[in-house]
C-alpha atoms as a PDB file:
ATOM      1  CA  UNK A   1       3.468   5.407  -4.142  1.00  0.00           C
ATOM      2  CA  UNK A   2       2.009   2.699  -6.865  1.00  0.00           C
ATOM      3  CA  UNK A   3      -0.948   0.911  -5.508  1.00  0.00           C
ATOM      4  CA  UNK A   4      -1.403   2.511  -1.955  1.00  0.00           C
ATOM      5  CA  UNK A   5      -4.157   2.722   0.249  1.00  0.00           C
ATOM      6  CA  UNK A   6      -6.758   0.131   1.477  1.00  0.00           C
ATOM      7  CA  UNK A   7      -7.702  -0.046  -1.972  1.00  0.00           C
ATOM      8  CA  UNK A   8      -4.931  -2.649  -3.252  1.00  0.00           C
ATOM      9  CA  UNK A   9      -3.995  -3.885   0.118  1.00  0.00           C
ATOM     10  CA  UNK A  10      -3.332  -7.280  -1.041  1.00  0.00           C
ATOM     11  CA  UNK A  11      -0.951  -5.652  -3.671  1.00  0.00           C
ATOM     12  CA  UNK A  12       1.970  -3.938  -1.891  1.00  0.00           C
ATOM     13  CA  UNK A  13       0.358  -4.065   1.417  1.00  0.00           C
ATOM     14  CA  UNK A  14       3.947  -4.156   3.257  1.00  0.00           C
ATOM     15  CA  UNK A  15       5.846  -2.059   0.107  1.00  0.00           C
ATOM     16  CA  UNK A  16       3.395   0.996   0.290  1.00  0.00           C
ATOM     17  CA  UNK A  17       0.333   0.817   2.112  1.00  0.00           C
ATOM     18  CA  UNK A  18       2.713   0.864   5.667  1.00  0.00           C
ATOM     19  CA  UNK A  19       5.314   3.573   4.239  1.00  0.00           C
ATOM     20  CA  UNK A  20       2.721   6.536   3.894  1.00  0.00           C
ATOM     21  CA  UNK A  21       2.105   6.563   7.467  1.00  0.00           C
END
């Protein structure tokens, strides 16, 4: 994953931050 994680969840917030779960 690039820019996971509540940290960048403005960045790839549909890309990444849902695909870890």
């Amino acid at each position: 994953l690039r820019k996971s994680g509540p940290q960048f969840p403005e960045e790839r917030a549909e890309d990444d931050f849902f695909q870890i779960d």
